[in-house]
PDB file of N, CA and C in Angstrom:
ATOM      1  N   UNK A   1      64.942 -27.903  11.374  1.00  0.00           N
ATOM      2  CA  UNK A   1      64.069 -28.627  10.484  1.00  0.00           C
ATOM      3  C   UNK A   1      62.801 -29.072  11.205  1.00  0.00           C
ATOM      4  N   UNK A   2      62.898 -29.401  12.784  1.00  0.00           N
ATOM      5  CA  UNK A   2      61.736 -29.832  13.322  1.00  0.00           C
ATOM      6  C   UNK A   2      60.673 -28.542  13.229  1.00  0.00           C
ATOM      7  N   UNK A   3      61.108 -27.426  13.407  1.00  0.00           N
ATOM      8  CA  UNK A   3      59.993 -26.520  13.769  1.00  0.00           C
ATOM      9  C   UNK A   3      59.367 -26.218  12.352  1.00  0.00           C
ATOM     10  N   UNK A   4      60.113 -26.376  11.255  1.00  0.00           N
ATOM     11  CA  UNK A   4      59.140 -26.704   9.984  1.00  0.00           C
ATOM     12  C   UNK A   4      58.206 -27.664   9.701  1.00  0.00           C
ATOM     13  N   UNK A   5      58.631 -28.652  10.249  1.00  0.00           N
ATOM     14  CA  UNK A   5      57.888 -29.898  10.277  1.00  0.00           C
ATOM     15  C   UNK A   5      56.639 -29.400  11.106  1.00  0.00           C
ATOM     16  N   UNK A   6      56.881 -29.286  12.320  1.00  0.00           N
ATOM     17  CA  UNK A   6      55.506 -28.501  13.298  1.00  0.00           C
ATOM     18  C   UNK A   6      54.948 -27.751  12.620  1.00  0.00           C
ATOM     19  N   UNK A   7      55.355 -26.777  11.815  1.00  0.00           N
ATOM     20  CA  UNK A   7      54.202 -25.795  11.269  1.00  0.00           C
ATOM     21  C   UNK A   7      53.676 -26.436   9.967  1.00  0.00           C
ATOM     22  N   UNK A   8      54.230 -27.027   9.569  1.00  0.00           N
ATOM     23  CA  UNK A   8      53.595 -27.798   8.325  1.00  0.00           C
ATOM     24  C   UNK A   8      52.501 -28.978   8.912  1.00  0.00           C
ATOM     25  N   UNK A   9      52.675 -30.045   9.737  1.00  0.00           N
ATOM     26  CA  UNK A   9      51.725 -30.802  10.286  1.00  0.00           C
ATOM     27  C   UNK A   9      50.472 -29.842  11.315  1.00  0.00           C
ATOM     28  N   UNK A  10      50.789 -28.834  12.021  1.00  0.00           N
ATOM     29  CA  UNK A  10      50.129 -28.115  12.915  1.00  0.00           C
ATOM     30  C   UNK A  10      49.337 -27.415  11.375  1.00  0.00           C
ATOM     31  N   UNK A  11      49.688 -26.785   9.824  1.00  0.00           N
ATOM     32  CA  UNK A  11      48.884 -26.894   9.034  1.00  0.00           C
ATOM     33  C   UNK A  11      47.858 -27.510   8.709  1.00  0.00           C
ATOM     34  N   UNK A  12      47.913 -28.953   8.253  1.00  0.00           N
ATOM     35  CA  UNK A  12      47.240 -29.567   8.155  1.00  0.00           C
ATOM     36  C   UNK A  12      46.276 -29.952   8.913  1.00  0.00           C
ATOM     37  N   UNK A  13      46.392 -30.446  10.462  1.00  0.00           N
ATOM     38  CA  UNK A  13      45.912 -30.093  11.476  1.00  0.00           C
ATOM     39  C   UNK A  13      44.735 -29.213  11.561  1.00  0.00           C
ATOM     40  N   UNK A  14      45.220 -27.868  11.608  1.00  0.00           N
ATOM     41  CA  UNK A  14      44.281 -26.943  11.133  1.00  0.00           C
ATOM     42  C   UNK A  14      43.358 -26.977   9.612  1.00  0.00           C
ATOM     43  N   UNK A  15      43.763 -27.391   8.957  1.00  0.00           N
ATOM     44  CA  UNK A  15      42.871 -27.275   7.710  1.00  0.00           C
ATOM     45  C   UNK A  15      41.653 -28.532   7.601  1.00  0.00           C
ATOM     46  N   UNK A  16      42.438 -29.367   8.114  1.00  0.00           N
ATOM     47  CA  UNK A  16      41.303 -30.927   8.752  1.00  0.00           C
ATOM     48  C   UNK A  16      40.029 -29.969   9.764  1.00  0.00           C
ATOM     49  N   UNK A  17      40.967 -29.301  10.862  1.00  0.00           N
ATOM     50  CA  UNK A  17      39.867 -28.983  11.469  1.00  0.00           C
ATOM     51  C   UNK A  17      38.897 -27.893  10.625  1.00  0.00           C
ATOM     52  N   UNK A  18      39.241 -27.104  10.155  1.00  0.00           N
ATOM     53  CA  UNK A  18      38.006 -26.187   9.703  1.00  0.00           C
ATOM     54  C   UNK A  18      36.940 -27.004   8.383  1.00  0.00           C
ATOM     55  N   UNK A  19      37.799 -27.823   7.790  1.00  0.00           N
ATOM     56  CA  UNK A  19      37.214 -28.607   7.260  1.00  0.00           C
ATOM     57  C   UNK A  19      35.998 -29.380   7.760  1.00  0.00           C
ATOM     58  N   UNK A  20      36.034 -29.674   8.717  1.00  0.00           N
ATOM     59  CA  UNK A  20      34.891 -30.365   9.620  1.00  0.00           C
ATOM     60  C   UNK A  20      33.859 -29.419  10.598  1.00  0.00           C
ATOM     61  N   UNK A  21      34.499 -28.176  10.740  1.00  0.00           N
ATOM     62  CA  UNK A  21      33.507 -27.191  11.101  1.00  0.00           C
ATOM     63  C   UNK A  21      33.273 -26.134   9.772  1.00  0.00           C
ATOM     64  N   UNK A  22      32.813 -26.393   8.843  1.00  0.00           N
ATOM     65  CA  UNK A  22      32.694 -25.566   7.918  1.00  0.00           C
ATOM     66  C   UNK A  22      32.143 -23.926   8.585  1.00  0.00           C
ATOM     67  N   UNK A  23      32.160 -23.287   7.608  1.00  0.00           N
ATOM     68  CA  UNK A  23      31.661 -21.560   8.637  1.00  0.00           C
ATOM     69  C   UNK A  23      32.790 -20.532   7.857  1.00  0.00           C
ATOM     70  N   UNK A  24      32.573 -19.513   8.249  1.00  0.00           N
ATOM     71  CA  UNK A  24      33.455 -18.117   8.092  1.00  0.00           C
ATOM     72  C   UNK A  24      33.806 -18.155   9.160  1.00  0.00           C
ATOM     73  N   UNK A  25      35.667 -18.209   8.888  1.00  0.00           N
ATOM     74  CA  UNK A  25      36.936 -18.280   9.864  1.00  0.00           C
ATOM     75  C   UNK A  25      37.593 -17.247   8.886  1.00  0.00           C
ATOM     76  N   UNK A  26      37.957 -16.037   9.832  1.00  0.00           N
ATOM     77  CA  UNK A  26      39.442 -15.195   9.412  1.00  0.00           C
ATOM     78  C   UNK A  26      40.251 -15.656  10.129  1.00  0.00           C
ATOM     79  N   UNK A  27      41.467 -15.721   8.994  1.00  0.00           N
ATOM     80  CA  UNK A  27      42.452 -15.887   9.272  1.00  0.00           C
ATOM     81  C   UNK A  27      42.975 -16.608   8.057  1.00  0.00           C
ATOM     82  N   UNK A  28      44.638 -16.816   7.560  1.00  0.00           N
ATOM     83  CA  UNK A  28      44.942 -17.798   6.726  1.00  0.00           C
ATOM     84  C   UNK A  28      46.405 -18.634   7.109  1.00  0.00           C
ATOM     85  N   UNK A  29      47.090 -18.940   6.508  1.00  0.00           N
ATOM     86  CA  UNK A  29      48.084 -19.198   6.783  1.00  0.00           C
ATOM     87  C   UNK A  29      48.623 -20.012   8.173  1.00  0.00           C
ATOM     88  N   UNK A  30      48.715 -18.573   8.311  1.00  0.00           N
ATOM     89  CA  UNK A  30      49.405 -18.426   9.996  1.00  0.00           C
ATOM     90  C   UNK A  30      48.833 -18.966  11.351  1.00  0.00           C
ATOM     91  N   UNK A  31      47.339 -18.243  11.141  1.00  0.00           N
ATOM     92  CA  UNK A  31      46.121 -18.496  12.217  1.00  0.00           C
ATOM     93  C   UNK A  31      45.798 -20.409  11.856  1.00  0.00           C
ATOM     94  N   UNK A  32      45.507 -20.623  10.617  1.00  0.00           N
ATOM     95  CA  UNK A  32      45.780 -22.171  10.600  1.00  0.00           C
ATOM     96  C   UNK A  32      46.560 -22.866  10.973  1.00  0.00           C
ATOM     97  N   UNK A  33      47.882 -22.869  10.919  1.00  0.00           N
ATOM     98  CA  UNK A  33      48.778 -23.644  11.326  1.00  0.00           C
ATOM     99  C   UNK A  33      48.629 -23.186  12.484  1.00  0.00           C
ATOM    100  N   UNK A  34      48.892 -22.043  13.563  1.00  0.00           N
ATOM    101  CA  UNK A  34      48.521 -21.995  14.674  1.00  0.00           C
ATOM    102  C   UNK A  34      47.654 -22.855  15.872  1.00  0.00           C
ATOM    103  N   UNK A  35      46.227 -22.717  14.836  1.00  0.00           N
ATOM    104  CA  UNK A  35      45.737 -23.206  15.497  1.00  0.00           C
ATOM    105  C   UNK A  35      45.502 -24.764  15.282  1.00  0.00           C
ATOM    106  N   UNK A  36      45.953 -25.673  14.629  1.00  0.00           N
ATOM    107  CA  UNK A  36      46.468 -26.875  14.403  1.00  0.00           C
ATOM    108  C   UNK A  36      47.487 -26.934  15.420  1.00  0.00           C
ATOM    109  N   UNK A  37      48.647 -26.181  16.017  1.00  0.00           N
ATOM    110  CA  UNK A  37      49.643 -26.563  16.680  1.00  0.00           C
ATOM    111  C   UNK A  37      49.064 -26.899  18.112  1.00  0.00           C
ATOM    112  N   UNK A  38      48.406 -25.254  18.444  1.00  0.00           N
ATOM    113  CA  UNK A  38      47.437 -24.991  19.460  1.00  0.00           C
ATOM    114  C   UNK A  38      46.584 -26.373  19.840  1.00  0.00           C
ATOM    115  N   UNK A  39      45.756 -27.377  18.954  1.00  0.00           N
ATOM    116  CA  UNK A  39      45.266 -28.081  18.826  1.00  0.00           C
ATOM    117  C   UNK A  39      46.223 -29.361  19.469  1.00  0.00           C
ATOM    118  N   UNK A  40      46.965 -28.986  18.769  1.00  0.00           N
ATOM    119  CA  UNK A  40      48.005 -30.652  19.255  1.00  0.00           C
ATOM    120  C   UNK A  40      48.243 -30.397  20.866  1.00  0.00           C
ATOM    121  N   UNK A  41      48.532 -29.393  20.997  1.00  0.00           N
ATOM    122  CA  UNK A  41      49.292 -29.022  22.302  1.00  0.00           C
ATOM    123  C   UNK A  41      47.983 -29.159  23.438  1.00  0.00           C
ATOM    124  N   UNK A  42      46.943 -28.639  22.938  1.00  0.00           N
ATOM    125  CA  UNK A  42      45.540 -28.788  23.933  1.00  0.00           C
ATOM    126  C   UNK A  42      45.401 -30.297  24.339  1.00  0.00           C
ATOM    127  N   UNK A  43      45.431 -31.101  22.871  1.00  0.00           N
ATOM    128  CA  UNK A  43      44.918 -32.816  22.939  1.00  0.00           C
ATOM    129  C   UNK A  43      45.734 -32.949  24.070  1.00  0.00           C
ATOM    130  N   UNK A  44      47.182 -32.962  23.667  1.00  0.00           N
ATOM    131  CA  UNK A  44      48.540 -33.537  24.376  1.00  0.00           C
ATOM    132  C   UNK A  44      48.289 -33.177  26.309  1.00  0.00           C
ATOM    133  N   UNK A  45      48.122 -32.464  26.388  1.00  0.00           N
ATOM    134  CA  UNK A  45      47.354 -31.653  27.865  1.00  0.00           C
ATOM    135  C   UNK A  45      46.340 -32.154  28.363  1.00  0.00           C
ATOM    136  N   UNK A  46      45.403 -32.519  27.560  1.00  0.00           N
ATOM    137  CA  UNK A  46      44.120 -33.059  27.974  1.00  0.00           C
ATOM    138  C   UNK A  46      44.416 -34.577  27.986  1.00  0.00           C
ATOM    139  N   UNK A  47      45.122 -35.417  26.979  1.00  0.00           N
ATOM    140  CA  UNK A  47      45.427 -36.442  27.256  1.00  0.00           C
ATOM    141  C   UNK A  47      46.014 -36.786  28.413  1.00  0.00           C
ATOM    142  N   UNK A  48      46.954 -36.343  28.638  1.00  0.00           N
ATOM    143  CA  UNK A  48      47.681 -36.227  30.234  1.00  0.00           C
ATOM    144  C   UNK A  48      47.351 -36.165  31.048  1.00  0.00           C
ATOM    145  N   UNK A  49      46.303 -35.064  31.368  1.00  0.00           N
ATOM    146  CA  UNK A  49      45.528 -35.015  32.543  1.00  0.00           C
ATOM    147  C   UNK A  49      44.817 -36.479  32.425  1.00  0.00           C
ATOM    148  N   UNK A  50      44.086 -36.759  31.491  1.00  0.00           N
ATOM    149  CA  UNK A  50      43.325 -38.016  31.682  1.00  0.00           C
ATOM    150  C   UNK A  50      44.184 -39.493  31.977  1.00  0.00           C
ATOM    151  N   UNK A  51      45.117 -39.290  32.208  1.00  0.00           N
ATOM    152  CA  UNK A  51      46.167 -40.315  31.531  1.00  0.00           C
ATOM    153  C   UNK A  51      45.928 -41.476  30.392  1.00  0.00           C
ATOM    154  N   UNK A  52      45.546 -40.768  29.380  1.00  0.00           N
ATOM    155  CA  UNK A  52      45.845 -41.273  27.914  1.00  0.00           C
ATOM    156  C   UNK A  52      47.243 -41.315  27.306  1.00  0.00           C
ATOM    157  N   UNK A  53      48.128 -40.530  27.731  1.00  0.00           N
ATOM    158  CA  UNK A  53      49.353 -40.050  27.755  1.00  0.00           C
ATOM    159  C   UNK A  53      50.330 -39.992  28.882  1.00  0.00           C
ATOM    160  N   UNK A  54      51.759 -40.917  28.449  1.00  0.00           N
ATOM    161  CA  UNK A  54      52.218 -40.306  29.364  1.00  0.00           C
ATOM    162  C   UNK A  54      53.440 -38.230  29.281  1.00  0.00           C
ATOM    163  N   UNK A  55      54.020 -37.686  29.981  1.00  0.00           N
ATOM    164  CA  UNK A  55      54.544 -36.927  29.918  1.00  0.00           C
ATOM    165  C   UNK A  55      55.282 -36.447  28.771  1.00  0.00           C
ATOM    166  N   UNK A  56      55.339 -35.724  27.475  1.00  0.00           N
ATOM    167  CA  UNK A  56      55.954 -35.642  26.429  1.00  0.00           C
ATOM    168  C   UNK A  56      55.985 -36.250  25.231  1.00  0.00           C
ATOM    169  N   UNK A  57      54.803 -36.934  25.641  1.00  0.00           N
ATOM    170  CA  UNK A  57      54.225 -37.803  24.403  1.00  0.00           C
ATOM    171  C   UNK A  57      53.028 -37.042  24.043  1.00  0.00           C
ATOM    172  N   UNK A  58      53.609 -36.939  22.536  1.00  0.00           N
ATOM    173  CA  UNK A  58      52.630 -36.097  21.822  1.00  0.00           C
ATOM    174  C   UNK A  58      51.163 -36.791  21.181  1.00  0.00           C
ATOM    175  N   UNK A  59      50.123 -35.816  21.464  1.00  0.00           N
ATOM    176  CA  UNK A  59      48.843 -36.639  21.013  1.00  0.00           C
ATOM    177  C   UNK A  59      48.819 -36.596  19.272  1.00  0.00           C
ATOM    178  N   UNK A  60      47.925 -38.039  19.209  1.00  0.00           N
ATOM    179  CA  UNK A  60      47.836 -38.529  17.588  1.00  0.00           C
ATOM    180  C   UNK A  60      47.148 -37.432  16.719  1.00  0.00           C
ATOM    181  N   UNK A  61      47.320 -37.719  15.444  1.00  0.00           N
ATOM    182  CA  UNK A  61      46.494 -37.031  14.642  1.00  0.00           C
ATOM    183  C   UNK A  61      45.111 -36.787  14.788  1.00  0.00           C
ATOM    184  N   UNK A  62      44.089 -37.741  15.442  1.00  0.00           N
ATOM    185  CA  UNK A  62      43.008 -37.353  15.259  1.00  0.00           C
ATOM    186  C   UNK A  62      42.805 -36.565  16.800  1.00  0.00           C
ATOM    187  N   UNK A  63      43.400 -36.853  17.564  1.00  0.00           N
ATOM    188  CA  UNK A  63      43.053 -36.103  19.039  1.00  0.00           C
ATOM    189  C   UNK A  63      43.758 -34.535  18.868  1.00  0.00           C
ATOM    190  N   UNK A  64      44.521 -34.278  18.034  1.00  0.00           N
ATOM    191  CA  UNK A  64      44.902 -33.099  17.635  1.00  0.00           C
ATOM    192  C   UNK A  64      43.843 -32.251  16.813  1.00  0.00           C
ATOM    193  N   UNK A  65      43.447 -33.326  15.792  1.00  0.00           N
ATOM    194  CA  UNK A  65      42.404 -32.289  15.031  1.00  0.00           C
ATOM    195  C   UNK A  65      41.001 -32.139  15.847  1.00  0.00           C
ATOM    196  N   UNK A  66      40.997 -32.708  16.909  1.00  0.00           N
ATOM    197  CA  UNK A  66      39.705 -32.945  17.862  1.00  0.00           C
ATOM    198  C   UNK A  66      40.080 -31.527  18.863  1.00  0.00           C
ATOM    199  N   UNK A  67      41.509 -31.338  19.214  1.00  0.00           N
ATOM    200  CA  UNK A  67      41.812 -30.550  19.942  1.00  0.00           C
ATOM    201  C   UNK A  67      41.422 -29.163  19.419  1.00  0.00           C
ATOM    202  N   UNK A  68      42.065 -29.010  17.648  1.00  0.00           N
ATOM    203  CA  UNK A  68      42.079 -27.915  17.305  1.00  0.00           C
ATOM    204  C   UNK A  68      40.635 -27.251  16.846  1.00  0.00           C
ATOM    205  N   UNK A  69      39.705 -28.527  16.375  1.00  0.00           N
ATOM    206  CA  UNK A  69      38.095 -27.921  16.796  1.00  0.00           C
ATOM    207  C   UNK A  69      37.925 -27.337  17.606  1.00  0.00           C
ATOM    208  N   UNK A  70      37.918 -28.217  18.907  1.00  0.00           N
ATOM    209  CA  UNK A  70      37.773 -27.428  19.976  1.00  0.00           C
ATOM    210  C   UNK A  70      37.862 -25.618  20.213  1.00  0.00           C
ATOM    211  N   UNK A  71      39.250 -25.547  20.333  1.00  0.00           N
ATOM    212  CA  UNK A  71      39.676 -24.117  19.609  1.00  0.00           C
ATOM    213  C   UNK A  71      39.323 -23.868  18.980  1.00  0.00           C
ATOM    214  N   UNK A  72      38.867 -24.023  17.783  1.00  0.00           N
ATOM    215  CA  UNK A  72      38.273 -23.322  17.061  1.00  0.00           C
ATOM    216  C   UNK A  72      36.861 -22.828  16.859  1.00  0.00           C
ATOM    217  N   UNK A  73      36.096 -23.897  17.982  1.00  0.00           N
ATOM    218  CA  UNK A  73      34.946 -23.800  18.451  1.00  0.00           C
ATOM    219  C   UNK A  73      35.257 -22.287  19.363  1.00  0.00           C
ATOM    220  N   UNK A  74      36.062 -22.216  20.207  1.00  0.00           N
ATOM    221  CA  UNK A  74      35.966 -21.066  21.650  1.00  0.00           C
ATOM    222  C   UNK A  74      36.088 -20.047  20.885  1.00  0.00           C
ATOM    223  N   UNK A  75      37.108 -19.953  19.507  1.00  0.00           N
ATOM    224  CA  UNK A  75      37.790 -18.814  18.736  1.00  0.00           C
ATOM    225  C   UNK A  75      36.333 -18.451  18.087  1.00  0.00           C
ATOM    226  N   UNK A  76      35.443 -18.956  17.371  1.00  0.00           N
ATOM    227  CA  UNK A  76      34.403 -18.603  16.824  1.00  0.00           C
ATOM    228  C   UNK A  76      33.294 -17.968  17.858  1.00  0.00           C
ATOM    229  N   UNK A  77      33.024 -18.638  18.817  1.00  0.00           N
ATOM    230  CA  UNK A  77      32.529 -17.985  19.970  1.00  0.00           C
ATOM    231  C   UNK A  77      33.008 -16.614  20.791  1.00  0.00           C
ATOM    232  N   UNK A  78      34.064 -16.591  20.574  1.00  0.00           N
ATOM    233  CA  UNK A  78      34.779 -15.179  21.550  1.00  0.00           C
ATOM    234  C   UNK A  78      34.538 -14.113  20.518  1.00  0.00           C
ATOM    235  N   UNK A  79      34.978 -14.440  19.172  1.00  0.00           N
ATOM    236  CA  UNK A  79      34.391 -13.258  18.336  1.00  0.00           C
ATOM    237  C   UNK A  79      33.225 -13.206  18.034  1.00  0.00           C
ATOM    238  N   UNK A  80      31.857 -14.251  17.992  1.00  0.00           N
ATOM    239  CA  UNK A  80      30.608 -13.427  17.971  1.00  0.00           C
ATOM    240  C   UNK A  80      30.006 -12.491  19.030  1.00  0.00           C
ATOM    241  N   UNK A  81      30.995 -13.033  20.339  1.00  0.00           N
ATOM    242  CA  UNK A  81      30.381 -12.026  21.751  1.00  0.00           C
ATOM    243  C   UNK A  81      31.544 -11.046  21.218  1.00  0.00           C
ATOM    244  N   UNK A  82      32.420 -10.622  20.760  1.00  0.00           N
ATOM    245  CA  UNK A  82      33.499  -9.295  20.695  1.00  0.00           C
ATOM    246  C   UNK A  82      32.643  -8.526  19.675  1.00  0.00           C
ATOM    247  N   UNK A  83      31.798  -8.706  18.758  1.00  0.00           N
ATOM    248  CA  UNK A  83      31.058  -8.357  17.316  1.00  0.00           C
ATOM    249  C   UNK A  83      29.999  -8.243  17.685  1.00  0.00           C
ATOM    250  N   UNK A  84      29.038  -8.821  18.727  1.00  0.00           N
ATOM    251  CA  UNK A  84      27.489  -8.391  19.265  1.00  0.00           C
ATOM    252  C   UNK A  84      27.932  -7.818  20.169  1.00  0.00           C
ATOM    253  N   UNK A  85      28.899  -7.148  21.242  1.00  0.00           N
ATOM    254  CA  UNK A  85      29.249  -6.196  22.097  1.00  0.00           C
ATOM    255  C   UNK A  85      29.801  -5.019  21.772  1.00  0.00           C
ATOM    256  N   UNK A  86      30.235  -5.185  20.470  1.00  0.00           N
ATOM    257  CA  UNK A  86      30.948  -3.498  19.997  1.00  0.00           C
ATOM    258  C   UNK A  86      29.621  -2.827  19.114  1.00  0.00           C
ATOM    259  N   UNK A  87      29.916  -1.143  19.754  1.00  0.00           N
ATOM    260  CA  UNK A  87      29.145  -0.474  19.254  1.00  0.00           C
ATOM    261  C   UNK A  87      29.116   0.346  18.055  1.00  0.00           C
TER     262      UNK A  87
END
């Protein structure tokens, strides 16, 4: 039941974030919740290193959807250099 729960919040997650970077994103579903999870898991990492966090403590909602921008910032970037480099 937990790993439903993860893909359903790691959803939302993701849909907050593209929400706030508006733009053309492929992907649906899958790549959203992904990258919402992706997102949590980045914050949670980055919190740690900073010590905002300690070890296995998962980062909040908004440092997640901060995370999964992020990502979604690099993901939008890697495909305009993969799309201005192919011939």
């Amino acid at each position: 039941m937990s790993i439903i729960l993860m893909i359903l919040v790691g959803f939302v997650i993701g849909i907050v974030a593209k929400f706030l970077m508006p733009g053309r994103d492929p992907g649906g579903f899958v790549i959203t919740a992904l990258l919402g999870i992706a997102g949590a898991m980045a914050a949670a990492f980055i919190g740690q290193a900073l010590g905002w966090y300690t070890y296995g403590q998962p980062a909040g909602f908004l440092a997640a959807v901060l995370g999964a921008m992020l990502l979604l910032f690099g993901y939008r970037l890697l495909i305009s250099n993969i799309r201005h480099h192919t011939v």
